[in-house]
N, C-alpha and C. Protein backbone atom coordinates (compact mmCIF):
# COMPACT_ATOMS: atom_id res chain seq x y z
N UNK A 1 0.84 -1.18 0.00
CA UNK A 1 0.00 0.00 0.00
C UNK A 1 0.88 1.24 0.00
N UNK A 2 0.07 2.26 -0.32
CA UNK A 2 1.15 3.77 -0.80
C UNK A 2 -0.03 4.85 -0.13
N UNK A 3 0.18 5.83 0.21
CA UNK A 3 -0.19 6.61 0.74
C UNK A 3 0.34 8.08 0.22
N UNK A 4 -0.09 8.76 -0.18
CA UNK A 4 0.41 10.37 -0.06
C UNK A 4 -0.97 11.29 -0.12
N UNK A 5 -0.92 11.75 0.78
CA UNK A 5 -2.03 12.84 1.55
C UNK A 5 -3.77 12.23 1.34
N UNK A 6 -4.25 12.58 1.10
CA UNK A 6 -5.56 11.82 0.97
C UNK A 6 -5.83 10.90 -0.11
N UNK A 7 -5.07 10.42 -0.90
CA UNK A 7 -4.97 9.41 -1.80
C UNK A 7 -4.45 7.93 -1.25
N UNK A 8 -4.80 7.01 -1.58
CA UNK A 8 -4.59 5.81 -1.02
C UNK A 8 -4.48 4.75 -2.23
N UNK A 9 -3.43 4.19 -2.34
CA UNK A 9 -2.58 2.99 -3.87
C UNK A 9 -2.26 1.67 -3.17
N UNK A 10 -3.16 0.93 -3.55
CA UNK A 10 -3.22 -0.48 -2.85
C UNK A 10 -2.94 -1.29 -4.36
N UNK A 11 -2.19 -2.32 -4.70
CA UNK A 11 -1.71 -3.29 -5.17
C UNK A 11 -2.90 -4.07 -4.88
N UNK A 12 -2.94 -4.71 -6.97
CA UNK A 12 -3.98 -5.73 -6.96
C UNK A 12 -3.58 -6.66 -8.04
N UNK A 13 -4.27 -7.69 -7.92
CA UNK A 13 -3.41 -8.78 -8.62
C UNK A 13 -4.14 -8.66 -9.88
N UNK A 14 -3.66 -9.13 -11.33
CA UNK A 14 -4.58 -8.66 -12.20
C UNK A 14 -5.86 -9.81 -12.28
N UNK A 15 -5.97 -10.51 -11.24
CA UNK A 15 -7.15 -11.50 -11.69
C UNK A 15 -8.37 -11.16 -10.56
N UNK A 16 -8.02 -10.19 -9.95
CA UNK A 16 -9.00 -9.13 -8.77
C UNK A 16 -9.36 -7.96 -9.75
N UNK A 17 -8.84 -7.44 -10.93
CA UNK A 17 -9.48 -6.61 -11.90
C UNK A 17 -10.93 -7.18 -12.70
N UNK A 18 -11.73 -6.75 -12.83
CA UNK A 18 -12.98 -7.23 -13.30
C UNK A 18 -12.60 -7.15 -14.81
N UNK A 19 -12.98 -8.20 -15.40
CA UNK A 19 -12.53 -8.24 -17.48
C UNK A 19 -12.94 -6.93 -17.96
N UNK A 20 -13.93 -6.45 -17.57
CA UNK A 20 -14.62 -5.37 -18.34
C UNK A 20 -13.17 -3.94 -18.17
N UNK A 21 -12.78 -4.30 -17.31
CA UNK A 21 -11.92 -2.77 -16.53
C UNK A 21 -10.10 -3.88 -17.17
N UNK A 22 -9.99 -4.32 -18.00
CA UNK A 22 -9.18 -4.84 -18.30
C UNK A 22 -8.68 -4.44 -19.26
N UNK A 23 -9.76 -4.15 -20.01
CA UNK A 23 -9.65 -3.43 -22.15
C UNK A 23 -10.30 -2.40 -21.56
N UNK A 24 -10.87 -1.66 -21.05
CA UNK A 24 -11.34 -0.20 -21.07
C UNK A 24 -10.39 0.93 -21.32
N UNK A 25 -10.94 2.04 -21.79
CA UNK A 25 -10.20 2.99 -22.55
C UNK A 25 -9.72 3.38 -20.92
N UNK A 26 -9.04 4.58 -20.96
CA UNK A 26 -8.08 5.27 -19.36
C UNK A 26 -8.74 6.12 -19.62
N UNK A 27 -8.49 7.35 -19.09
CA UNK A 27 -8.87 8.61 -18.70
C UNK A 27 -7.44 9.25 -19.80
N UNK A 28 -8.00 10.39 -19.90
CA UNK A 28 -6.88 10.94 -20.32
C UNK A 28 -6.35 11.75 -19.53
N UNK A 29 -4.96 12.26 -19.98
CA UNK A 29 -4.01 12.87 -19.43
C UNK A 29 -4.45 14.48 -19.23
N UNK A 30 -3.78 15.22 -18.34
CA UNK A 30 -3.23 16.52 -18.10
C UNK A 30 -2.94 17.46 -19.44
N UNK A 31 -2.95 18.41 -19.31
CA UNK A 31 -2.00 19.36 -19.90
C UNK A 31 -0.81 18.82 -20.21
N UNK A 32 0.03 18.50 -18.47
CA UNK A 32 0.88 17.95 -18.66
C UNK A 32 1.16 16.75 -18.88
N UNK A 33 0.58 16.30 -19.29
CA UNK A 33 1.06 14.60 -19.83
C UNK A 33 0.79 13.59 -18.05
N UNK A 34 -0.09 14.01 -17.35
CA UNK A 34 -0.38 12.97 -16.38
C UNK A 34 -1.47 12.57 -15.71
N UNK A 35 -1.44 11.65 -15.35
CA UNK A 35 -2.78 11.06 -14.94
C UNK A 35 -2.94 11.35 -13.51
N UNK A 36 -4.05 12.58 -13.36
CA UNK A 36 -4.31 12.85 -12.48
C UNK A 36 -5.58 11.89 -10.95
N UNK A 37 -4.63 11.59 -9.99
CA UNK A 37 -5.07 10.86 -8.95
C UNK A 37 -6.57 12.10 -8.33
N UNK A 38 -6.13 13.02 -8.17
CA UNK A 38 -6.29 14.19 -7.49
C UNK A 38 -6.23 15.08 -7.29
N UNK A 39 -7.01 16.24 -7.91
CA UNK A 39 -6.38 17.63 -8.27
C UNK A 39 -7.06 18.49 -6.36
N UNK A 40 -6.22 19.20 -6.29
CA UNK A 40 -6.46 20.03 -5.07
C UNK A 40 -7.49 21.29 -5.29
N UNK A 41 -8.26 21.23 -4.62
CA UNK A 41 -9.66 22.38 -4.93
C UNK A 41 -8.76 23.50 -4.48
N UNK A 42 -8.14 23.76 -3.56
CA UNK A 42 -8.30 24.98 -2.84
C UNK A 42 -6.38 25.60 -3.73
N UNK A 43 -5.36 24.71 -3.63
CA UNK A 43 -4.15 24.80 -4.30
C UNK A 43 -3.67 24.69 -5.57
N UNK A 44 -4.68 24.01 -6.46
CA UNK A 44 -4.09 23.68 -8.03
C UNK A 44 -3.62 22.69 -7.63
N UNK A 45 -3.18 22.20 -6.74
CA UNK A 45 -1.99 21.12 -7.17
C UNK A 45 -2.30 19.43 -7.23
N UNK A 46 -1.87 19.04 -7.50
CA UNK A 46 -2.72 17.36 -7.99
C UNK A 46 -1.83 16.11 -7.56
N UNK A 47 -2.08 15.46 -7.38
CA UNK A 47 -1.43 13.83 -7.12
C UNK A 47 -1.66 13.54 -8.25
N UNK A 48 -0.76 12.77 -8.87
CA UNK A 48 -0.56 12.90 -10.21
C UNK A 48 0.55 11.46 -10.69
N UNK A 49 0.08 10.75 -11.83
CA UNK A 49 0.97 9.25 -11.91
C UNK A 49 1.79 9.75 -13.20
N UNK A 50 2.96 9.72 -13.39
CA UNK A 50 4.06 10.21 -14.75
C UNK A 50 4.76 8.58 -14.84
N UNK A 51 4.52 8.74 -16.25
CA UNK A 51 4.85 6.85 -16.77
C UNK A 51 3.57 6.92 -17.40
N UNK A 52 4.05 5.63 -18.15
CA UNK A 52 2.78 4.96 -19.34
C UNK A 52 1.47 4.76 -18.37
N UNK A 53 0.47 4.48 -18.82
CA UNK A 53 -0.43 3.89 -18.13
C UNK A 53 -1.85 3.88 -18.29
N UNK A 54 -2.61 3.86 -17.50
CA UNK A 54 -3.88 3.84 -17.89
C UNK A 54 -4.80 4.42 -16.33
N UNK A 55 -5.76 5.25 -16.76
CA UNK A 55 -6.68 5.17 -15.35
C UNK A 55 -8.12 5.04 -15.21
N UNK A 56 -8.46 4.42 -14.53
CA UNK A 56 -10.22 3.59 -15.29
C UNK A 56 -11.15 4.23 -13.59
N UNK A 57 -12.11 5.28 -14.67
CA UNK A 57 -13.16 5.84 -12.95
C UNK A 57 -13.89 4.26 -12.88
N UNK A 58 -14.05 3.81 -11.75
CA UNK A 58 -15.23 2.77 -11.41
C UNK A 58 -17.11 3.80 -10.95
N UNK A 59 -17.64 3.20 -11.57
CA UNK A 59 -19.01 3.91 -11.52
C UNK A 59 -19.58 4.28 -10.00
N UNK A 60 -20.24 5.37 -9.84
CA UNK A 60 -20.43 6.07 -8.50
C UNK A 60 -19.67 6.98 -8.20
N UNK A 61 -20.30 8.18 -7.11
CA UNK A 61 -19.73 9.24 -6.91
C UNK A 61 -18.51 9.51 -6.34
N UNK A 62 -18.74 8.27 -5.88
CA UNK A 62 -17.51 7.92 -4.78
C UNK A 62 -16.55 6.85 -5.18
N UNK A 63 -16.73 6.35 -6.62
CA UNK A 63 -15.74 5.23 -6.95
C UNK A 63 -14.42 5.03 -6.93
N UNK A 64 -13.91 3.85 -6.89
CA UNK A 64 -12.51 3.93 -6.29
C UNK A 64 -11.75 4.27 -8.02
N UNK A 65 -10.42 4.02 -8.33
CA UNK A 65 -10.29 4.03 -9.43
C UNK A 65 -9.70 2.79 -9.72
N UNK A 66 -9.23 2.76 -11.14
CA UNK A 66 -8.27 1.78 -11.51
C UNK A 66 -7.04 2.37 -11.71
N UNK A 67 -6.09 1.51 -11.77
CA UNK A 67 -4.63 2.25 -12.23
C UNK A 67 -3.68 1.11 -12.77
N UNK A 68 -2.99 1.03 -14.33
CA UNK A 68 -2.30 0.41 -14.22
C UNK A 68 -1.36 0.62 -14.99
N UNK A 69 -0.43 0.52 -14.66
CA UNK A 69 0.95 0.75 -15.55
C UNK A 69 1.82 -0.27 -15.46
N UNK A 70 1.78 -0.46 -16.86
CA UNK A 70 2.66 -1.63 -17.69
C UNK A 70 3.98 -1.22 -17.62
N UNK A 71 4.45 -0.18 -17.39
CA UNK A 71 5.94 -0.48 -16.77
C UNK A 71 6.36 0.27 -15.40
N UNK A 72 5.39 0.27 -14.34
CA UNK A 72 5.99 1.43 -13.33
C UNK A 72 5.58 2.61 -13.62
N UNK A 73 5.63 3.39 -12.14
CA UNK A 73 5.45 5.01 -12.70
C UNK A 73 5.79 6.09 -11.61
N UNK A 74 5.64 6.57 -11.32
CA UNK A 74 5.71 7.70 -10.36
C UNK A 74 4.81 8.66 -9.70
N UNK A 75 4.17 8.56 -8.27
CA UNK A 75 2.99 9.50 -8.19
C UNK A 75 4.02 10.23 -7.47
N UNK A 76 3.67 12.17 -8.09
CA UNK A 76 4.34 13.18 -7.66
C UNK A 76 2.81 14.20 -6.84
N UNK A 77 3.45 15.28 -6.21
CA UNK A 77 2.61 16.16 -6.26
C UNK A 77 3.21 17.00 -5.80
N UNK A 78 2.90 18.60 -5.89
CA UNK A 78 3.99 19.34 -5.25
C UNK A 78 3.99 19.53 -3.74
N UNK A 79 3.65 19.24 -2.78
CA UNK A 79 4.11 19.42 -1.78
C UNK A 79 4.57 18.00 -1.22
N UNK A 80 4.47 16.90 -1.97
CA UNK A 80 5.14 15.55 -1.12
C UNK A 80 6.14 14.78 -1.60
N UNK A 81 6.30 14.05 -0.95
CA UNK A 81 7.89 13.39 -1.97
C UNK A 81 7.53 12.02 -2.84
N UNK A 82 8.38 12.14 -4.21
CA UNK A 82 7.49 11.34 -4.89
C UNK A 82 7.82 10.18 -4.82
N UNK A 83 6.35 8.97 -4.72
CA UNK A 83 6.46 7.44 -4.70
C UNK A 83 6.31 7.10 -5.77
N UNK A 84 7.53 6.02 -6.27
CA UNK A 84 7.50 5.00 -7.09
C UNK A 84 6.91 3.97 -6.84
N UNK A 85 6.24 3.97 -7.92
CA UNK A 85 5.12 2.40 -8.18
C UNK A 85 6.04 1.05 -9.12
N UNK A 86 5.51 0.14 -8.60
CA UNK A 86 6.46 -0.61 -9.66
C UNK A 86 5.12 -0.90 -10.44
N UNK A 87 5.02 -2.01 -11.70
CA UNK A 87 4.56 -2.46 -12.85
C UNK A 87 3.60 -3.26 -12.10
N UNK A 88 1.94 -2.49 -12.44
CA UNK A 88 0.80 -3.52 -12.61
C UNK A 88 -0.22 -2.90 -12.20
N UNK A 89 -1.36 -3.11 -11.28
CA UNK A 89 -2.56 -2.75 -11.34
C UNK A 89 -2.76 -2.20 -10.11
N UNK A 90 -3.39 -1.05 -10.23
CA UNK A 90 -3.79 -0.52 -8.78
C UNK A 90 -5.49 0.31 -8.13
N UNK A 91 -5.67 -0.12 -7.43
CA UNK A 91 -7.02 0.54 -6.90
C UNK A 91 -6.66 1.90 -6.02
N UNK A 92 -7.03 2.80 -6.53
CA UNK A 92 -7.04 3.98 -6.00
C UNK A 92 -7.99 4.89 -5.45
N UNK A 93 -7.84 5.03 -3.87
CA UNK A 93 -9.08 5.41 -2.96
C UNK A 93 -8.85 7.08 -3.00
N UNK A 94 -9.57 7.90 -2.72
CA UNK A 94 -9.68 9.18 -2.14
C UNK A 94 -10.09 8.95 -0.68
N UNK A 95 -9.83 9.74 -0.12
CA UNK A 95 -10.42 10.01 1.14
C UNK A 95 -11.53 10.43 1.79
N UNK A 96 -12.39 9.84 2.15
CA UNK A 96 -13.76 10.41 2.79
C UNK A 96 -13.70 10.94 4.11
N UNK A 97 -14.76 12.01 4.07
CA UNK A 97 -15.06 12.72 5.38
C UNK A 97 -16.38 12.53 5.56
N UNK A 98 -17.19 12.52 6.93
CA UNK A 98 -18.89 12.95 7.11
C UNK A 98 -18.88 14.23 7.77
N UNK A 99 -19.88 14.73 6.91
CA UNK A 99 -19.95 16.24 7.32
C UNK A 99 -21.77 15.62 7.77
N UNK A 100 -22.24 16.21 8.56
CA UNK A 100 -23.67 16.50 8.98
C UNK A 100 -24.61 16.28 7.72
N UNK A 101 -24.96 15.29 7.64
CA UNK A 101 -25.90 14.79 6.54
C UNK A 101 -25.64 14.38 5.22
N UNK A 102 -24.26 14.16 5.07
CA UNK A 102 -23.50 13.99 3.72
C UNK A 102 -21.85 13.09 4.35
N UNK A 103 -21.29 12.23 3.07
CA UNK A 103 -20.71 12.05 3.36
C UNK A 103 -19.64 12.55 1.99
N UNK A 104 -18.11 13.05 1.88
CA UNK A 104 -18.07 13.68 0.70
C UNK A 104 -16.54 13.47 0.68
N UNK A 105 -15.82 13.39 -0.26
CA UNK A 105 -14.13 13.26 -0.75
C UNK A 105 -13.73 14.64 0.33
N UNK A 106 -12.53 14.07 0.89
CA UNK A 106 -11.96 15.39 1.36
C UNK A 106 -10.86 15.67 0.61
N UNK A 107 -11.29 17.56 0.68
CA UNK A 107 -10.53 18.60 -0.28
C UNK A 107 -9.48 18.88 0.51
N UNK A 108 -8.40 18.98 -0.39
CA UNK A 108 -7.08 19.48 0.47
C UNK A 108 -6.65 21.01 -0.13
């Protein structure tokens, strides 16, 4: 497991990926050429994967993601130090908060 600020990168084996999320198209990239984990509401700044790869939303407001990179990659962001991923598939959480009648991703 990987951790940097409210993002959460748990390692999955590729036979815990559902077929459908196997061939699905990714998300596309940034401006800058990256696949954004997490962009910061209040800072601009984003958790962010640099390397080949792919990133798949799972359905719901709150869905976790997919992530996988066929050779490794790197999640940066500017205020933390960056973790290397090695090669393969990953589920990627945001962080929840309950606020008084809602429960909602917390903004950093």
């Amino acid at each position: 497991m990987y951790r940097q600020g409210d993002v959460l990168i748990m390692e999955l084996d590729e036979s815990a990926v559902p077929a459908p999320y196997r061939e699905a198209p990714g998300e596309l990239r940034d401006a800058r050429g990256r696949l954004v984990l997490a962009l910061g509401e209040v800072t601009g700044h984003a958790h962010a994967v640099q390397g080949p790869g792919r990133l798949i939303r799972e359905a719901g407001p709150f869905g976790p993601m997919l992530l996988h990179l066929p050779e490794g990659g790197r999640v940066v962001h500017e205020e933390h130090a960056v973790i290397p991923l090695p090669k393969g598939w990953f589920r990627v959480v945001r962080q929840r908060e309950y606020a008084p009648g809602a429960v909602r991703i917390v903004a950093d």
